[in-house]
Protein backbone atom coordinates (compact mmCIF):
# COMPACT_ATOMS: atom_id res chain seq x y z
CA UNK A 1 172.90 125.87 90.73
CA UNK A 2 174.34 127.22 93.95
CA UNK A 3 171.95 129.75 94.07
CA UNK A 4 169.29 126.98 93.89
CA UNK A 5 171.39 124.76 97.02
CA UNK A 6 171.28 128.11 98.88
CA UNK A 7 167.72 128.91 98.88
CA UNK A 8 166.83 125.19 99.25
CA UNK A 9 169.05 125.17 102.51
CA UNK A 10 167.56 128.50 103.63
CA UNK A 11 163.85 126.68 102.85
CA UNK A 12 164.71 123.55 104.70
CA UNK A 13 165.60 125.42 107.98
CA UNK A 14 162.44 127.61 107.52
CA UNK A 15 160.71 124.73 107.36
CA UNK A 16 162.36 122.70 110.64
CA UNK A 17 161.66 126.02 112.28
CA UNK A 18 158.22 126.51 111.25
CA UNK A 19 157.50 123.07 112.66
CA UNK A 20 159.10 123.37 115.75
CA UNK A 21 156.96 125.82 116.23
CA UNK A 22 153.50 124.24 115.70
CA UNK A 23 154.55 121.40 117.82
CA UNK A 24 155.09 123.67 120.72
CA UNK A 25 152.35 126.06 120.27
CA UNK A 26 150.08 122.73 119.43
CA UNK A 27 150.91 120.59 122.04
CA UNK A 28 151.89 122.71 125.10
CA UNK A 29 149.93 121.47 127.85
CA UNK A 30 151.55 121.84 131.33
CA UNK A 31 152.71 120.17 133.84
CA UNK A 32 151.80 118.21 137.31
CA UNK A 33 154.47 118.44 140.18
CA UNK A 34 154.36 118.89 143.76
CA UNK A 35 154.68 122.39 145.00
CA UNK A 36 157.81 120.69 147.77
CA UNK A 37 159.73 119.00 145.70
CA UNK A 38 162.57 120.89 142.78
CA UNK A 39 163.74 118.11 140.16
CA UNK A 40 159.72 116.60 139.37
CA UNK A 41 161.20 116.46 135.81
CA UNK A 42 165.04 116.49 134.19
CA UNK A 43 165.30 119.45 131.21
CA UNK A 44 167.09 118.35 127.95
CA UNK A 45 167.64 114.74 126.69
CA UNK A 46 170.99 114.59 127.11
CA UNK A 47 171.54 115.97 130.70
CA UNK A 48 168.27 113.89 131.34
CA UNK A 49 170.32 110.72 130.80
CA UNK A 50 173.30 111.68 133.00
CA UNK A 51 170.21 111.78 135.67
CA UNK A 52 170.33 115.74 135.17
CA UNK A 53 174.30 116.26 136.17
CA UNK A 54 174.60 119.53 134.00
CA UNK A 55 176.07 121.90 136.21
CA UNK A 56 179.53 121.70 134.81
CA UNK A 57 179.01 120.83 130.94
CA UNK A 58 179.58 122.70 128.65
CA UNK A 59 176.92 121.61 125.22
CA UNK A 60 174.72 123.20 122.98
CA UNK A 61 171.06 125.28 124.20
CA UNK A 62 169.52 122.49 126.75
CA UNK A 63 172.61 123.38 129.26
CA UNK A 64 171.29 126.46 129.78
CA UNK A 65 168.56 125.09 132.24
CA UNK A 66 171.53 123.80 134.51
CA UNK A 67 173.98 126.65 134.08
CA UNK A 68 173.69 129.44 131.64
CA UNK A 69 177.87 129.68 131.35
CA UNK A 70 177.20 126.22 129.29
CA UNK A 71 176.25 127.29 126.06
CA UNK A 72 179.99 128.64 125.77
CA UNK A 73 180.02 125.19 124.59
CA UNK A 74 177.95 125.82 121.03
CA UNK A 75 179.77 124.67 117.65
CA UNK A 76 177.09 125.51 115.36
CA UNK A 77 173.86 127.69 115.18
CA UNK A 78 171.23 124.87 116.17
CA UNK A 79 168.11 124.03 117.78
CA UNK A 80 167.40 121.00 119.97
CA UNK A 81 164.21 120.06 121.51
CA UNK A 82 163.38 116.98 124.01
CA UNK A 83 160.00 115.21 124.34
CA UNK A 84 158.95 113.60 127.57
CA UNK A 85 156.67 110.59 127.58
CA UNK A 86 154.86 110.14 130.97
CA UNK A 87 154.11 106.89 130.45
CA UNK A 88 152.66 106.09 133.85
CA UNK A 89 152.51 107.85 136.95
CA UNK A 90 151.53 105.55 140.44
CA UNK A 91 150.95 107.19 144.05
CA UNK A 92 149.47 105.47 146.87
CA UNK A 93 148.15 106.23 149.88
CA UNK A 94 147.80 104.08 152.96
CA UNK A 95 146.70 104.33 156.68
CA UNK A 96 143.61 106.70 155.91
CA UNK A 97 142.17 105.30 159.32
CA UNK A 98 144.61 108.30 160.63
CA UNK A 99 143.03 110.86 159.39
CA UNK A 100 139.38 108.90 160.49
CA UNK A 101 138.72 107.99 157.38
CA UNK A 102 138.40 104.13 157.91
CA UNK A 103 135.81 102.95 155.29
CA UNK A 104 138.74 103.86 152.47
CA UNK A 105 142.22 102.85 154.52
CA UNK A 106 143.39 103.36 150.60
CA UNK A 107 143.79 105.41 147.97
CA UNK A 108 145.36 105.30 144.26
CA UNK A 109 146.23 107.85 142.37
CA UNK A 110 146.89 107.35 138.52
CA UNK A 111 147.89 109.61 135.82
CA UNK A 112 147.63 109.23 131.87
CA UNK A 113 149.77 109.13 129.02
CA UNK A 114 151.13 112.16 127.57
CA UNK A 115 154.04 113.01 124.77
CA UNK A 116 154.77 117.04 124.87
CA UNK A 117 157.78 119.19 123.97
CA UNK A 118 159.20 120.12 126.83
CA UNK A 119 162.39 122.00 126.42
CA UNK A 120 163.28 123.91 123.17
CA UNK A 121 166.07 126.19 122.83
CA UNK A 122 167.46 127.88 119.90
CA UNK A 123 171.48 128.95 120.12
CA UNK A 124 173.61 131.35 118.11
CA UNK A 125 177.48 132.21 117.59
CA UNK A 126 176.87 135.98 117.56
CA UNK A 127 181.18 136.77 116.49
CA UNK A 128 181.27 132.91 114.50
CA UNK A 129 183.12 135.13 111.97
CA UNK A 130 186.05 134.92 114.48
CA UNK A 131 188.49 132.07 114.48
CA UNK A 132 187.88 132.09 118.68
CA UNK A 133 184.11 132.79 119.10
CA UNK A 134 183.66 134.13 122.38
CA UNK A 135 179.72 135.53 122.81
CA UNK A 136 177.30 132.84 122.52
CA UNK A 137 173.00 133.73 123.03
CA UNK A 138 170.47 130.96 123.69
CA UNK A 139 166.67 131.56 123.94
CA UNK A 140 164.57 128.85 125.63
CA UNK A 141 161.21 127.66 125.76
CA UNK A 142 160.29 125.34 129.03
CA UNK A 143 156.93 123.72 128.24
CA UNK A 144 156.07 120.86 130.46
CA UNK A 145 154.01 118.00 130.32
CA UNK A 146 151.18 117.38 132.23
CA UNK A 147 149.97 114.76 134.76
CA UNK A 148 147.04 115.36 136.36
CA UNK A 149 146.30 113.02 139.19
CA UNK A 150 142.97 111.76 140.20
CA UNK A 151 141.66 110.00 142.67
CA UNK A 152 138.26 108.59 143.91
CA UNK A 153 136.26 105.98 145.89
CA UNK A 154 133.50 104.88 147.62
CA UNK A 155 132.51 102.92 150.54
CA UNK A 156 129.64 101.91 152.91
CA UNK A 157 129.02 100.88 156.01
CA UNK A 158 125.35 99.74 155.70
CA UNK A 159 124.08 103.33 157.54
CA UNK A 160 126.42 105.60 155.79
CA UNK A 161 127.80 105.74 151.85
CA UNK A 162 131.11 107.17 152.06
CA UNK A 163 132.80 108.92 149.12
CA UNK A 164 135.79 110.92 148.59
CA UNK A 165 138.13 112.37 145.60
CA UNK A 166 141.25 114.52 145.12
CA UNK A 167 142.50 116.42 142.31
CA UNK A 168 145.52 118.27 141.85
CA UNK A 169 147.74 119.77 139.03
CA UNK A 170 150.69 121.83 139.14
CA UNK A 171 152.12 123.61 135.90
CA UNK A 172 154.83 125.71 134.39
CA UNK A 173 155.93 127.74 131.26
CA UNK A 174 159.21 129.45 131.13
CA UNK A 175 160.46 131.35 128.70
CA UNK A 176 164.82 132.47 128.68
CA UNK A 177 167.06 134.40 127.19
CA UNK A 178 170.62 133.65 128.14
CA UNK A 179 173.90 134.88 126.96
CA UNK A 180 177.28 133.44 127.10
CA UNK A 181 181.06 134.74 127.04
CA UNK A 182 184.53 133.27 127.36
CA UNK A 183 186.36 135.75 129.69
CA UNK A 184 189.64 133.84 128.95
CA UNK A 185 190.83 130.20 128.26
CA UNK A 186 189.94 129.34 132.03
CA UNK A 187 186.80 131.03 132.44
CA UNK A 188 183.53 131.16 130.95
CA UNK A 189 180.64 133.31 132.45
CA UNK A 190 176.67 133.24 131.33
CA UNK A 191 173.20 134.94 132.54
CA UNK A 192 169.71 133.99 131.60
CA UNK A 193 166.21 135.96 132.60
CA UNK A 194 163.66 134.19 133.30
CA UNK A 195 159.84 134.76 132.86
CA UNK A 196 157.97 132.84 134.55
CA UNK A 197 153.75 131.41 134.37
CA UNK A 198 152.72 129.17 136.90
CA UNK A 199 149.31 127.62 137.79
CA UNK A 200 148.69 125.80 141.23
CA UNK A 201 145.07 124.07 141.63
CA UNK A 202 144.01 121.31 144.22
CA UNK A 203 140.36 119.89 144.71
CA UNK A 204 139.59 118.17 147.46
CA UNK A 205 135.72 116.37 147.90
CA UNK A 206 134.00 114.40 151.02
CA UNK A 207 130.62 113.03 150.84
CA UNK A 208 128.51 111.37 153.56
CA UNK A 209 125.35 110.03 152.17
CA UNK A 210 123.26 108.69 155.28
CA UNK A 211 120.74 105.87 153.73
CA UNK A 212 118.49 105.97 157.17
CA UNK A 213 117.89 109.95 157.51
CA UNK A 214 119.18 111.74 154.28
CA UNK A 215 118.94 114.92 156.22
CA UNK A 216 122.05 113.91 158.02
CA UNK A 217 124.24 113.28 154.80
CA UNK A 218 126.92 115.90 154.61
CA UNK A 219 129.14 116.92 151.62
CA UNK A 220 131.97 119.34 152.00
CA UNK A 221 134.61 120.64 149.72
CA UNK A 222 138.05 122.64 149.90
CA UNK A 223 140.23 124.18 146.90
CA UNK A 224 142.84 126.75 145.74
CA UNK A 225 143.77 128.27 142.42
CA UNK A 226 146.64 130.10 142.19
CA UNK A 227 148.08 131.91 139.26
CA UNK A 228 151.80 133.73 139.02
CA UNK A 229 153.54 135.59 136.20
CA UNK A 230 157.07 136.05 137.82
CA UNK A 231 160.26 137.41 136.73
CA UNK A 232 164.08 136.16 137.83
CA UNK A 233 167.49 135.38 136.44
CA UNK A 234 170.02 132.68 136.89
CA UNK A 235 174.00 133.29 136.35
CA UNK A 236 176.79 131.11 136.48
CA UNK A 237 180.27 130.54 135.75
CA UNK A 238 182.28 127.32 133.91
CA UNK A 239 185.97 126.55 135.25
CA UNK A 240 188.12 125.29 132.29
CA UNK A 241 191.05 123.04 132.74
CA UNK A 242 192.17 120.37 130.87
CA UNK A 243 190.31 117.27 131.98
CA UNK A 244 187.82 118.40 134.22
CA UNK A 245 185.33 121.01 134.62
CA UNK A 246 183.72 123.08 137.32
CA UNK A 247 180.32 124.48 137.77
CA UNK A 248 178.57 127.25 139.83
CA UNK A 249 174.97 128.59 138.98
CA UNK A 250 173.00 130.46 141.48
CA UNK A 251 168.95 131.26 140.62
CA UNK A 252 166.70 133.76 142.24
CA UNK A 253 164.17 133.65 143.56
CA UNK A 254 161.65 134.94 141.41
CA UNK A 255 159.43 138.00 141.41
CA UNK A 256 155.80 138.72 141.12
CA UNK A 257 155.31 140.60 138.19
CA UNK A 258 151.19 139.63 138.10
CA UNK A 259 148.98 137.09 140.21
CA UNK A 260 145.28 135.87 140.82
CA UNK A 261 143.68 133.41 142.71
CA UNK A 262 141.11 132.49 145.11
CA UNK A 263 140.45 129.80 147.72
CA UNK A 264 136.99 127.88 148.49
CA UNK A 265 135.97 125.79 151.94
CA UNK A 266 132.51 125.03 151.64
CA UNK A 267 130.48 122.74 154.03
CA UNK A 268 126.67 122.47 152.79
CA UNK A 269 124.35 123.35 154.93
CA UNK A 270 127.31 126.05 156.34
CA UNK A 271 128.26 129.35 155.04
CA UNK A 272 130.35 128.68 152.85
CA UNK A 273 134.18 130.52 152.87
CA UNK A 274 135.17 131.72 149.58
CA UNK A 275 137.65 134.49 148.28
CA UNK A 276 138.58 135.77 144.98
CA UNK A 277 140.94 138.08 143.57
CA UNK A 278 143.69 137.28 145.91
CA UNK A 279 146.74 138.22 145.27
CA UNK A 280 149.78 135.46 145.66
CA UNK A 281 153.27 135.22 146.60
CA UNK A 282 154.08 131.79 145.98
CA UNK A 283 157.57 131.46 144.90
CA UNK A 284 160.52 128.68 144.26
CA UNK A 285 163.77 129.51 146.95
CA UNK A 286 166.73 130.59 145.90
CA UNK A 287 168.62 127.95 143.68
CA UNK A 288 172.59 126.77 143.85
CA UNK A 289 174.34 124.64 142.06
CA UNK A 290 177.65 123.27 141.99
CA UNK A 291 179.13 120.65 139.77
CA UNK A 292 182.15 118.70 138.13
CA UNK A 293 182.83 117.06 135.25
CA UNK A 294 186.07 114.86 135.26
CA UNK A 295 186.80 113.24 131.49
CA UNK A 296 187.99 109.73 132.76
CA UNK A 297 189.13 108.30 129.45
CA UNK A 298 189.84 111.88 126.81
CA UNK A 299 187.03 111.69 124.35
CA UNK A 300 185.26 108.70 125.49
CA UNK A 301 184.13 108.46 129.01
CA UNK A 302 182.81 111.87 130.51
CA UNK A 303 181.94 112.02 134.80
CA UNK A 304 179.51 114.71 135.80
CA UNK A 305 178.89 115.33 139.37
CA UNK A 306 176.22 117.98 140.83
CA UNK A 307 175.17 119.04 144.27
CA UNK A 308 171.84 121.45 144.45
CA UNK A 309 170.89 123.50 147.44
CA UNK A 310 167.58 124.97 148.06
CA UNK A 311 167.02 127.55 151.16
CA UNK A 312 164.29 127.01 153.28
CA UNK A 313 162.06 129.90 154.14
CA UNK A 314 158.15 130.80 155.33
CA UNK A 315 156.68 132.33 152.87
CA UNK A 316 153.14 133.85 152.95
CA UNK A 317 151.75 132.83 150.04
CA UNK A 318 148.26 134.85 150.81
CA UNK A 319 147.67 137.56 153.07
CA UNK A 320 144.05 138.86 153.09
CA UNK A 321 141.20 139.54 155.52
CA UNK A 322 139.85 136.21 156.48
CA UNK A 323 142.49 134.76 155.29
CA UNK A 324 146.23 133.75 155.29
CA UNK A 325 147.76 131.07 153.82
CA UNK A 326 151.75 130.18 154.67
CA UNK A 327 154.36 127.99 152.88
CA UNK A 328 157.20 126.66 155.05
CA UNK A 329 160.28 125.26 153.92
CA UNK A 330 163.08 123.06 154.81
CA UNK A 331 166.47 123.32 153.83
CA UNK A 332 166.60 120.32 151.06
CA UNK A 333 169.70 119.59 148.76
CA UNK A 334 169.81 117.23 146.14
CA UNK A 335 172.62 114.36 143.90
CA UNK A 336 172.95 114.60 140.45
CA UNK A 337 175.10 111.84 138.88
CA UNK A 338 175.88 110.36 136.18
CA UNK A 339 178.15 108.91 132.79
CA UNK A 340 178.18 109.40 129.27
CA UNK A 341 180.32 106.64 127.66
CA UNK A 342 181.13 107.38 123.69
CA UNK A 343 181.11 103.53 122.70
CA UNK A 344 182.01 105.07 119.30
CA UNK A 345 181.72 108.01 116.93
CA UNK A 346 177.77 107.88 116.60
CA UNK A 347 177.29 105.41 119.44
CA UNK A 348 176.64 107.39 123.20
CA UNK A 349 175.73 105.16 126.28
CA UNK A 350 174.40 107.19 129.45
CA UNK A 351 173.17 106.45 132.52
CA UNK A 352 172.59 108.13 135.90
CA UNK A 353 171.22 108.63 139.44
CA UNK A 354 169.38 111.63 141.31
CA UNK A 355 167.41 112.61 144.28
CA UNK A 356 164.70 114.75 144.85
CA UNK A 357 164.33 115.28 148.61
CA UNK A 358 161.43 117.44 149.61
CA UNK A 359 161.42 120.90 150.82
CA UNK A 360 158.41 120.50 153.39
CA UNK A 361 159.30 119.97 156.97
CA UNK A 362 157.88 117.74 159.49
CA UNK A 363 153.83 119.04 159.70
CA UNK A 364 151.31 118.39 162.60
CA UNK A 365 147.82 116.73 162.34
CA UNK A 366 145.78 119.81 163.25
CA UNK A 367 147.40 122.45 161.12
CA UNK A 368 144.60 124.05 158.86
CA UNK A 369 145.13 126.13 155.82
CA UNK A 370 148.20 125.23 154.84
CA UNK A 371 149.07 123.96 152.03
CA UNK A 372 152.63 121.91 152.48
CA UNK A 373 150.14 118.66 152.69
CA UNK A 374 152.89 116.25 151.09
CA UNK A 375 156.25 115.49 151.96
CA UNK A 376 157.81 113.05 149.80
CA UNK A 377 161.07 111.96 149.19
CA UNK A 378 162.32 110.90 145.80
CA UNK A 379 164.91 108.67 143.94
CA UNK A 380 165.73 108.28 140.32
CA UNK A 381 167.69 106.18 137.87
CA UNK A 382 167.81 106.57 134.19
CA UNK A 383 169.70 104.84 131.39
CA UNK A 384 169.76 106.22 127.68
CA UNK A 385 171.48 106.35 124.19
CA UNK A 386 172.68 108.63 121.69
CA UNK A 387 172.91 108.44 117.80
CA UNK A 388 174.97 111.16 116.25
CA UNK A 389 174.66 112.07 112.54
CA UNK A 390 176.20 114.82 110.44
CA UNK A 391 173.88 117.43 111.39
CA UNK A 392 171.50 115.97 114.21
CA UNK A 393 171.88 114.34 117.21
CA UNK A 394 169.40 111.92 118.24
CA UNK A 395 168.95 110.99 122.31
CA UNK A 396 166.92 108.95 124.50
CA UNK A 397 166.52 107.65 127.90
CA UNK A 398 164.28 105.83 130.15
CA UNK A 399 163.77 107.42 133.96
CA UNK A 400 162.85 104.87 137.07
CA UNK A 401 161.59 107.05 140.18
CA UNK A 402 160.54 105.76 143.34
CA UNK A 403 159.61 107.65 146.84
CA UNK A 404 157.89 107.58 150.27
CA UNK A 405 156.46 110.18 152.89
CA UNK A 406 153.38 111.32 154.29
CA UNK A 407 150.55 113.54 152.67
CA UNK A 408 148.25 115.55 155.06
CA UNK A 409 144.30 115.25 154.06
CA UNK A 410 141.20 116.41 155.93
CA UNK A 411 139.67 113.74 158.63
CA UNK A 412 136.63 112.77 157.47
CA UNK A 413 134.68 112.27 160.37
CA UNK A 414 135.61 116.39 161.02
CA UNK A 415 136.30 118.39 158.00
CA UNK A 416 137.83 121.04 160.18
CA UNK A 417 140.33 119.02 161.24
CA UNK A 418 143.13 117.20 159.55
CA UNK A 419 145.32 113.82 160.04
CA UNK A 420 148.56 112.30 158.25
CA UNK A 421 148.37 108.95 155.55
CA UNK A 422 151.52 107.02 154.21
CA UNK A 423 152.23 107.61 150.79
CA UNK A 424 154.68 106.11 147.86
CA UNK A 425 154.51 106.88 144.58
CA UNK A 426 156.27 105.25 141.35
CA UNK A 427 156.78 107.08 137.83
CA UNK A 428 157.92 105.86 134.77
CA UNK A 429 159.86 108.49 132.19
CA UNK A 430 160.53 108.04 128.45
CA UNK A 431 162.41 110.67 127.13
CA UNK A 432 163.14 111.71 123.19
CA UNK A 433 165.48 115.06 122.27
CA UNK A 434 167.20 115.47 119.21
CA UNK A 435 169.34 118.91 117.82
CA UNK A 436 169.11 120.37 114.30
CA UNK A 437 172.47 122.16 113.41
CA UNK A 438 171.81 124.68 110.73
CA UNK A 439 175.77 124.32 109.38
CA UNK A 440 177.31 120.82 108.68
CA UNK A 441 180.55 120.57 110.50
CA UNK A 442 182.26 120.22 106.84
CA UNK A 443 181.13 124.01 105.71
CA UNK A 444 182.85 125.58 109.14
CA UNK A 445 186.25 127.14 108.77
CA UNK A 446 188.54 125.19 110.28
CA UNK A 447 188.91 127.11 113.65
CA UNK A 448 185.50 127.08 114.21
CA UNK A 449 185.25 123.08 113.46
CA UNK A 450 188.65 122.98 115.18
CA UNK A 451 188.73 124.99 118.32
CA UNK A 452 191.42 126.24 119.77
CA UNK A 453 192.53 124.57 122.39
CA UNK A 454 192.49 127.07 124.65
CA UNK A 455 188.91 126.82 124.51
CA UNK A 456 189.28 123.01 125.67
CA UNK A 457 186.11 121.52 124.39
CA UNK A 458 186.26 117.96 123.56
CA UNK A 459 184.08 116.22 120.47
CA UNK A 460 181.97 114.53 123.38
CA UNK A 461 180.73 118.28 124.66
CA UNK A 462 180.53 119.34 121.69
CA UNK A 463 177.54 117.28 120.92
């Protein structure tokens, strides 16, 4: 009979595995973000509903995208995966006339509905043998969602039918290792590498149709491709003291391990400029992070504070004959706040606030072949819940983000040239996680589902 439990245990988590699995393999399709701005999207459901304050927490496998000294946190071998739910994404472009285009003074932008995996990590106890664990390993799969946006529309005068359309994706796959270790009861230190695909693409097309003499219509088109397997790390350290927490994780910049692309500008009735095989450089800065976490009420009500810090830098993202292509950016920093609130033992209330200030400077109207074309600022609020069971934890949250800022776009009466339009944009997030721990809390030994205190986790981190 216990024989029979065993294998039926061992089957079960085979199975949860196995279809984990097929859900990320199935359903991985990227994700959409602009190349200037760092928090498009908040990793892990739980973190997610403290508006992505995870600097300074200390959980199970999704803390690892915030600070890999995190996972120090792990009770149980487990696996957790989140789901996001892009449920509607808005931008909107005004003041066209500025970049002569003044047959469409508007554009929309719209983006479908799409629910993908998005973060999946699998943790381990590698000594759970040992009263005081103290190595912890984490391996993580980042597979976003995406949201391609699309826009198009047409005009006339009565001499001239005017039509134009943009297209633009941006996504990601990451894949980490990280490992954990408790130095002492005060300190806990963690590393992660990173591998890194990434796919950049933008289309943009102009049309001039002239009704009297076709000869004169004119169509033009512009577009880059870039593709970049990169490799980096990320390390950081967790403070321990008795009711609060601090946080410090610092990310590379990442490496170029392979890359391909090529860039088009064709105006019919032109030679047209095209290049292939390029090779590309394009790169997020250097990452850091700093947080706290202040327990308010033991147990019950949990504060997480984090500040982010990205460099700016010029990069040159292409450098071939014919052809260069730079990426300037700002200095931007970004807020991370937010509550969790244990209304009771299965019960979790969470809410939260971030920003996600862009990276792109100040640009001028005739700059040409560059591609920092948007500079948008971003805001975000997010309120979710929690349901805790014996061996899974179920979260959600819903994510409100607003922004303004300018976009740069071709003029239309000159293709060579370029002018500035408004722009605001409105998303709406739903996101799903739950965790799978592969050993109820009632088959632990009684240090592990006791700690000791020197290790000075409370029940609310260890969820």
């Amino acid at each position: 009979m216990v024989l029979w439990v065993v294998i039926m245990n061992r089957l079960t988590r085979s199975l949860y595995i196995f279809t984990l699995t097929l859900l990320i393999m199935g359903l991985g399709i990227p994700l959409w973000s602009y190349p200037n701005n760092y928090q498009q999207i908040l990793v892990g459901a739980r973190s997610a509903g403290m508006g992505g304050a995870g600097t300074a927490i200390i959980g199970d496998g999704e803390v690892m995208y915030y600070n890999p000294a995190g996972i120090v946190g792990t009770q149980f071998d487990g696996i957790s995966i989140s789901v996001n739910n892009y449920g509607l994404y808005y931008m909107y472009e005004s003041s066209r006339q500025r970049a002569g285009d003044s047959l469409n003074p508007e554009l929309k932008h719209t983006s479908g509905v799409l629910i993908i995996p998005t973060a999946t990590t699998m943790s381990f106890i590698l000594d759970k043998s040992s009263p005081d664990p103290k190595h912890f390993l984490s391996i993580g799969m980042f597979v976003p969602s995406r949201v391609d946006l699309e826009a198009e529309s047409t005009a006339t005068d009565g001499s001239y039918i005017h039509h134009v359309k943009n297209w633009m994706f941006n996504y990601i796959y990451q894949f980490s290792v990280n490992y954990a270790t408790k130095l002492n009861r005060f300190l806990a230190f963690g590393f992660a590498v990173v591998v890194t695909y990434s796919k950049l693409y933008r289309s943009d097309v102009f049309f001039h149709q002239d009704l009297g003499t076709p000869a004169n219509s004119t169509m033009a088109n512009e577009s880059y491709n870039f593709k970049t397997v990169a490799l980096g790390f990320s390390t950081g350290v967790v403070l321990i003291f008795d009711r609060v927490k601090i946080g410090f994780t610092l990310k590379s910049k990442q490496l170029r391990v392979y890359s391909e692309s090529n860039y088009s500008y064709v105006v019919y009735g032109e030679n047209p400029e095209v290049y292939w095989g390029l090779k590309v450089n394009y790169q997020r800065p250097w990452e850091l992070y700093f947080g706290v976490m202040v327990d308010i009420i033991k147990d019950r009500l949990m504060f997480a504070l984090d500040f982010k810090l990205y460099p700016g830098e010029r990069q040159v993202v292409v450098d071939a004959p014919g052809l260069r292509v730079e990426f300037e950016r700002a200095n931007a920093w970004n807020i991370n706040a937010g509550i969790e609130w244990y209304i009771t033992k299965v019960w979790t209330f969470r809410c939260g606030f971030f920003t996600d200030r862009s990276g792109t400077p100040k640009f001028e109207e005739d700059s040409f072949k560059d591609i920092n074309n948007v500079r948008t600022n971003r805001y975000g609020i997010v309120f979710g819940a929690g349901i805790t069971g014996k061996n899974t934890v179920f979260n959600f949250s819903f994510t409100f983000i607003w922004g303004k800022g300018h976009q740069k776009i071709k003029n239309i009466l000159d293709f060579t040239q370029y002018g500035i339009t408004d722009l605001k944009m409105r998303e709406f997030v739903i996101t799903i996680g739950t965790s799978y721990w592969f050993d109820s809390p009632k088959k632990q030994s009684p240090a592990q589902a006791n700690p000791a205190p020197a290790v000075n986790v409370t029940p609310a981190q260890q969820r």
